[in-house]
C-alpha atoms as a PDB file:
ATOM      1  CA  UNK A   1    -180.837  97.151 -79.734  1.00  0.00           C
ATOM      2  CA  UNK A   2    -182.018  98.999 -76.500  1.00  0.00           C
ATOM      3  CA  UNK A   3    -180.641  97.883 -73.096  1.00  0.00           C
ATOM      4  CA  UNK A   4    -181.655  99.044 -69.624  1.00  0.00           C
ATOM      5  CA  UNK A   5    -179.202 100.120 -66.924  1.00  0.00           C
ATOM      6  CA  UNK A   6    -179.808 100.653 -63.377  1.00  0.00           C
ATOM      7  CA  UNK A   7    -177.309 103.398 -61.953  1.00  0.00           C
ATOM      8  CA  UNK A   8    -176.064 104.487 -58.388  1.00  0.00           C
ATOM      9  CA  UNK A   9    -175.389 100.470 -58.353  1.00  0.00           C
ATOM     10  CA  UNK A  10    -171.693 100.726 -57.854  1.00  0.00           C
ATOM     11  CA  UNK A  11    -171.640 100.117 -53.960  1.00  0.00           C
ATOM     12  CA  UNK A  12    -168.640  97.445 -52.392  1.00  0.00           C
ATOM     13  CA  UNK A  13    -169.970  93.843 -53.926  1.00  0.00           C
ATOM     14  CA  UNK A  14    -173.575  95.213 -55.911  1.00  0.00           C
ATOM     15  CA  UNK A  15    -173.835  92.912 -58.984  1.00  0.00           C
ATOM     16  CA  UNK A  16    -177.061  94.338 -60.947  1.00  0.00           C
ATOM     17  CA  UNK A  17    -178.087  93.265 -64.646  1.00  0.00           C
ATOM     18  CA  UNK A  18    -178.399  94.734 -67.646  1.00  0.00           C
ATOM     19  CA  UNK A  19    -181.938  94.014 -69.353  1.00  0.00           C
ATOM     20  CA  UNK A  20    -182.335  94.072 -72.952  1.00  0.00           C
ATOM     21  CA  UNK A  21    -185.810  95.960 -74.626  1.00  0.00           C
ATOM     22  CA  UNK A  22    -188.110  93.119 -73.546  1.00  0.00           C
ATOM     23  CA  UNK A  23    -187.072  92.907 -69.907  1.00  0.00           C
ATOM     24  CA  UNK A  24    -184.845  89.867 -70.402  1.00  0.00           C
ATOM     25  CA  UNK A  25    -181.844  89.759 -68.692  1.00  0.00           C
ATOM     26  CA  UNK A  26    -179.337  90.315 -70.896  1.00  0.00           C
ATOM     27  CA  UNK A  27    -175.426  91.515 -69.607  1.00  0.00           C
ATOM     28  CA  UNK A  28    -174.838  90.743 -65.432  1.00  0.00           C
ATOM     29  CA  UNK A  29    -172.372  93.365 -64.089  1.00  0.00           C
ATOM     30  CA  UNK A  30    -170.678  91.471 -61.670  1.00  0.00           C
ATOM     31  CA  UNK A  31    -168.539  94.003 -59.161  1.00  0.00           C
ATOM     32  CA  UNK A  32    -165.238  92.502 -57.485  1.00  0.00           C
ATOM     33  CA  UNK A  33    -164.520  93.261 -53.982  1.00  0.00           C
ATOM     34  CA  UNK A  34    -161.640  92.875 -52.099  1.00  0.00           C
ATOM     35  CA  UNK A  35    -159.442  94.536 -55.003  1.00  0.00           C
ATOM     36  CA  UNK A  36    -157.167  97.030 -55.152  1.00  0.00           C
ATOM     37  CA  UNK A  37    -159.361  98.758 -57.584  1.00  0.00           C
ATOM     38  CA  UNK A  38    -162.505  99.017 -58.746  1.00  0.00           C
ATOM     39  CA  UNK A  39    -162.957  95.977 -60.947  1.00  0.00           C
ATOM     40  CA  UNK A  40    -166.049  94.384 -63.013  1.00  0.00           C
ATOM     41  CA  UNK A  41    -166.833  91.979 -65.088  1.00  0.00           C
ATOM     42  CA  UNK A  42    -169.132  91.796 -67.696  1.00  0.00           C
ATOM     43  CA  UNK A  43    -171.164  88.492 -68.403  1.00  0.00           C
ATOM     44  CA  UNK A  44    -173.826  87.952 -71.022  1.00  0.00           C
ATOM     45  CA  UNK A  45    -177.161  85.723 -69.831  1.00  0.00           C
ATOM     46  CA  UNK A  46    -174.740  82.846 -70.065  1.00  0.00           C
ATOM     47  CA  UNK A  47    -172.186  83.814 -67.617  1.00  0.00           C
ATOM     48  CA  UNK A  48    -169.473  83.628 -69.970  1.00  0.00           C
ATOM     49  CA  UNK A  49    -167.203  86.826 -69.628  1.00  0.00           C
ATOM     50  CA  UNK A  50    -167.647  89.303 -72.330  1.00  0.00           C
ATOM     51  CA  UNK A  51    -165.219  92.018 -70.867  1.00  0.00           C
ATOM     52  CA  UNK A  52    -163.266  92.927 -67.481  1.00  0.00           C
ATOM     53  CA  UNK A  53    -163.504  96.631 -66.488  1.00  0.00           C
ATOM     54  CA  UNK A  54    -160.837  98.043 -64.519  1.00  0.00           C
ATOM     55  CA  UNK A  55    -159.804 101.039 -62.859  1.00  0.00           C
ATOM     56  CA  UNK A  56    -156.685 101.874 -64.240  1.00  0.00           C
ATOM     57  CA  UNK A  57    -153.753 102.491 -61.583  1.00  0.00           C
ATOM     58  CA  UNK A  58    -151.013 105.157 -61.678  1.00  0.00           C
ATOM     59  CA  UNK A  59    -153.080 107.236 -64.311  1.00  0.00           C
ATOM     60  CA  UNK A  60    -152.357 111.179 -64.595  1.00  0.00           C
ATOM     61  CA  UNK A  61    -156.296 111.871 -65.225  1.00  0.00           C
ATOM     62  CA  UNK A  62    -159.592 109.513 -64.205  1.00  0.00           C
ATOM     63  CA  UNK A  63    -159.024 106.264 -67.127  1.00  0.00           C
ATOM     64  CA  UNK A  64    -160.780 102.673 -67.093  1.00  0.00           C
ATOM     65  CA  UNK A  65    -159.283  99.991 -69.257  1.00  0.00           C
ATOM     66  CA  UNK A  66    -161.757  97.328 -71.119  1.00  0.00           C
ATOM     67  CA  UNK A  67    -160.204  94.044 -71.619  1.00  0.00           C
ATOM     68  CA  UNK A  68    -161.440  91.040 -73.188  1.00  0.00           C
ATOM     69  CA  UNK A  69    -161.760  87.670 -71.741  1.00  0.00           C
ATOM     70  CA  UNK A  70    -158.350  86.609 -72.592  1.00  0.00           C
ATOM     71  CA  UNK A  71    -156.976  90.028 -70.622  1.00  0.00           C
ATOM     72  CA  UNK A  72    -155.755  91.924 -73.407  1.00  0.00           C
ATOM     73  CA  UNK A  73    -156.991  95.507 -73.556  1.00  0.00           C
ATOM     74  CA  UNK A  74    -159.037  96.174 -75.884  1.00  0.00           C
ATOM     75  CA  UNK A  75    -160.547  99.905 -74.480  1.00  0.00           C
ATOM     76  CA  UNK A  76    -159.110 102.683 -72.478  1.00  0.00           C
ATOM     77  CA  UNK A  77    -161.654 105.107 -71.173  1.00  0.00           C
ATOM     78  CA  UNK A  78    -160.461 108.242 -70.341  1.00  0.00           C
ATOM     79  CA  UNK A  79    -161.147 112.129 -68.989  1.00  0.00           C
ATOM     80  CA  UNK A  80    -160.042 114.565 -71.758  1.00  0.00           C
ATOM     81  CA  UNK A  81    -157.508 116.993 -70.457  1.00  0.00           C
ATOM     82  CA  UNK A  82    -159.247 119.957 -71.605  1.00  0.00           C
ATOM     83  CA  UNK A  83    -162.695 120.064 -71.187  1.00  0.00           C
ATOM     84  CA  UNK A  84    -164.295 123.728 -72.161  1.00  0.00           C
ATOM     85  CA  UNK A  85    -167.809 122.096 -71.988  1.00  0.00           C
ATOM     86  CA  UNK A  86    -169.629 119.183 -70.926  1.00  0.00           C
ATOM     87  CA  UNK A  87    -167.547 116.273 -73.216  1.00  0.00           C
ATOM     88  CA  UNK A  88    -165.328 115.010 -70.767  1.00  0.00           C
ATOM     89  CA  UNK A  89    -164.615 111.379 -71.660  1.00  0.00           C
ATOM     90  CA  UNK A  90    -163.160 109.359 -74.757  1.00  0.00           C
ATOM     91  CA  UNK A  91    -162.302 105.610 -75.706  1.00  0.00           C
ATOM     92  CA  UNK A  92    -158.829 104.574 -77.060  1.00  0.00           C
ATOM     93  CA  UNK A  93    -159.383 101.099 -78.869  1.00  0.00           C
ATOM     94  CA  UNK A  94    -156.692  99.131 -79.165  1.00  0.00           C
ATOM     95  CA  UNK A  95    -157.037  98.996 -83.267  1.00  0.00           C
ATOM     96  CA  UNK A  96    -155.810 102.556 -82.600  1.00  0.00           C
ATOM     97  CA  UNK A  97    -159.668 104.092 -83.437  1.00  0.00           C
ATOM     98  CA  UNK A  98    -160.936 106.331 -80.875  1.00  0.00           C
ATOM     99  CA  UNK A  99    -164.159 106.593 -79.791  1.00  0.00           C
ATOM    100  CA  UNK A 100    -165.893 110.272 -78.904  1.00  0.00           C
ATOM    101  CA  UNK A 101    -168.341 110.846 -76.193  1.00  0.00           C
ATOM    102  CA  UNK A 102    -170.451 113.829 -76.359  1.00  0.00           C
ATOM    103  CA  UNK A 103    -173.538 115.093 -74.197  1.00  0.00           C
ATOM    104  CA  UNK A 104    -174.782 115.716 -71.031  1.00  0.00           C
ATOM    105  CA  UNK A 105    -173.006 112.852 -68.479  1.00  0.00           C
ATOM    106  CA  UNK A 106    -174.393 113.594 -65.407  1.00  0.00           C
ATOM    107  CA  UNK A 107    -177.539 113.613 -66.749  1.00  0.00           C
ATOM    108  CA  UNK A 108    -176.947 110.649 -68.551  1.00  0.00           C
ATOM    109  CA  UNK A 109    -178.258 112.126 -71.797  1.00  0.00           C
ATOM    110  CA  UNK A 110    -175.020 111.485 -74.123  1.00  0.00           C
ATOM    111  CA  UNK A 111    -173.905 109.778 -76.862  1.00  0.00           C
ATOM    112  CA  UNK A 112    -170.839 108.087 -78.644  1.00  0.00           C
ATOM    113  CA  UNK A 113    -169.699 108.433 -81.850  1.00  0.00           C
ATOM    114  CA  UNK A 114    -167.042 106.716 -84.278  1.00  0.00           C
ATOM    115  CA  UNK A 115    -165.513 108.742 -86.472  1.00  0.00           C
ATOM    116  CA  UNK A 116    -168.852 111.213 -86.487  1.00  0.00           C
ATOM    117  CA  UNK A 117    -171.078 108.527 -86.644  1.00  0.00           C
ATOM    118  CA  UNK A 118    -173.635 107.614 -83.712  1.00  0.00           C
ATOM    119  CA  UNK A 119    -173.040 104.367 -82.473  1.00  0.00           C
ATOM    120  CA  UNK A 120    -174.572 104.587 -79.501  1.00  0.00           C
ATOM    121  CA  UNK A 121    -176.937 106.892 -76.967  1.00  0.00           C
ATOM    122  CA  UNK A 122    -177.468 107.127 -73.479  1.00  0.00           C
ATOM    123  CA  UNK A 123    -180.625 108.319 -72.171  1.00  0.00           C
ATOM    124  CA  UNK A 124    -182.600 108.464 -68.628  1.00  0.00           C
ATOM    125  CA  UNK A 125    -185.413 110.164 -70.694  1.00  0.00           C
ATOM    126  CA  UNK A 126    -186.944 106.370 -72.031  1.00  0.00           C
ATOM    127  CA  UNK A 127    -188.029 105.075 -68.817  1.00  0.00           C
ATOM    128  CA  UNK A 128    -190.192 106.208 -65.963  1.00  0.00           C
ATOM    129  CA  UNK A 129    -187.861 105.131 -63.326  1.00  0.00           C
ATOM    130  CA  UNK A 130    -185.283 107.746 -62.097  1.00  0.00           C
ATOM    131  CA  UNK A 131    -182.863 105.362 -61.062  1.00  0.00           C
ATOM    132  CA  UNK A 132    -182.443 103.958 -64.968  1.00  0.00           C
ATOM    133  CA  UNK A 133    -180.619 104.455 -68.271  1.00  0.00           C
ATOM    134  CA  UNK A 134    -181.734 102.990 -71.160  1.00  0.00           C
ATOM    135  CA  UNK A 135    -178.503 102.486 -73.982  1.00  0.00           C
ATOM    136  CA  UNK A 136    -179.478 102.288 -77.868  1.00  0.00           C
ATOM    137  CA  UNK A 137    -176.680 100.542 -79.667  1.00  0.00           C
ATOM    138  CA  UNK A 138    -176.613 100.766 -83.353  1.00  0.00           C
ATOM    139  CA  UNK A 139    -177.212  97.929 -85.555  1.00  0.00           C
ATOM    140  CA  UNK A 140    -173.802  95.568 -86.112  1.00  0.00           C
ATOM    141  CA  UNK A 141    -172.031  98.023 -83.518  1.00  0.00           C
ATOM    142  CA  UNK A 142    -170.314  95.792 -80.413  1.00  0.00           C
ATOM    143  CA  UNK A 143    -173.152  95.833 -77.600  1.00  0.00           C
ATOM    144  CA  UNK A 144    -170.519  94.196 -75.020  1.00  0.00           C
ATOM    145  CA  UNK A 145    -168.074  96.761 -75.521  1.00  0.00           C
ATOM    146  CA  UNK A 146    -170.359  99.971 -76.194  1.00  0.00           C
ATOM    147  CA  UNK A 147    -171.882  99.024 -72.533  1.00  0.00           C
ATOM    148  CA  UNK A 148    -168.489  98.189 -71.080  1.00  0.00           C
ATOM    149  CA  UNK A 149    -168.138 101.767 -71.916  1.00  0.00           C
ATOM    150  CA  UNK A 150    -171.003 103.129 -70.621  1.00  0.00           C
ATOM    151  CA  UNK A 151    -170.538 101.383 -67.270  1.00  0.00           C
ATOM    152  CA  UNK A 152    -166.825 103.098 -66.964  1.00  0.00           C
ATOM    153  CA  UNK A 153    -168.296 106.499 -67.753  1.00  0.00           C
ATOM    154  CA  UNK A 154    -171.219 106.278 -64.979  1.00  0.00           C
ATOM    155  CA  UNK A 155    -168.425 104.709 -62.424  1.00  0.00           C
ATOM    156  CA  UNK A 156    -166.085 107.290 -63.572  1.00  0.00           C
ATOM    157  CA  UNK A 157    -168.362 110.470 -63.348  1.00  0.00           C
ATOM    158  CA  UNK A 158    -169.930 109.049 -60.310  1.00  0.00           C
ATOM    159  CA  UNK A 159    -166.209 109.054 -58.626  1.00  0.00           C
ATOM    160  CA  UNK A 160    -166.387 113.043 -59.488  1.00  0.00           C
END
């Protein structure tokens, strides 16, 4: 499935939604203000929560944490320590998998894998507008959680 995601969106109170390949609204990104730190939620067309993204406090390097609707973590996004290249970020699950995320993030032309296998890719190059991302998610991969992701890395590289 392909999903398109608006960027630079991350001003005090901006909600903006996530539209799936045929323009329907698919995923609202629904910013908290008034919060110690930066906080979102992530609703599908519904409006029932699909995950909570939060800046994580008291971190030694740049980390969001994913939790599901019930508040348990279920994601930590996090800067690598060492970063020779362009690969900055990666995703402890709380199964104890890890996620890797590889590419070009400013550019938004990256991609993650699980254990060396593509499960999903971020790319400006799909759409006209400059101010979108689309984000192909593999077939029977979590959508919710793969964009959860995706929104912590562009709020977290923004921050740089």
């Amino acid at each position: 499935m392909k999903y398109q995601v608006k960027e630079r969106l991350f001003s005090i109170g901006e909600d903006f939604w996530i539209e799936d390949d045929h323009g329907a609204k698919a995923f609202l990104v629904d910013a908290k203000v008034l919060r110690l730190r930066d906080t979102f939620e992530l609703k599908d067309a519904g409006g029932r929560v699909v995950a909570v993204i939060k800046e994580k406090t008291l971190s030694v390097r740049d980390a969001m944490k994913i939790e599901d609707a019930r508040g348990t973590v279920i994601a930590t996004v996090h800067k690598k320590l060492f970063t020779p290249f362009r690969d900055k970020y990666h995703v402890e699950l709380r199964d104890g998998g890890e996620l890797e995320i590889h590419g070009n993030l400013i550019d938004k032309d990256y991609r993650i894998e699980s254990h060396g296998d593509r499960i999903a890719e971020i790319s400006r190059k799909w759409f006209r507008l400059r101010d979108s991302y689309g984000v192909r998610i593999a077939d029977g991969a979590d959508a919710g959680l793969l964009l959860a992701v995706a929104v912590c890395v562009d709020h977290l590289v923004e921050q740089e």
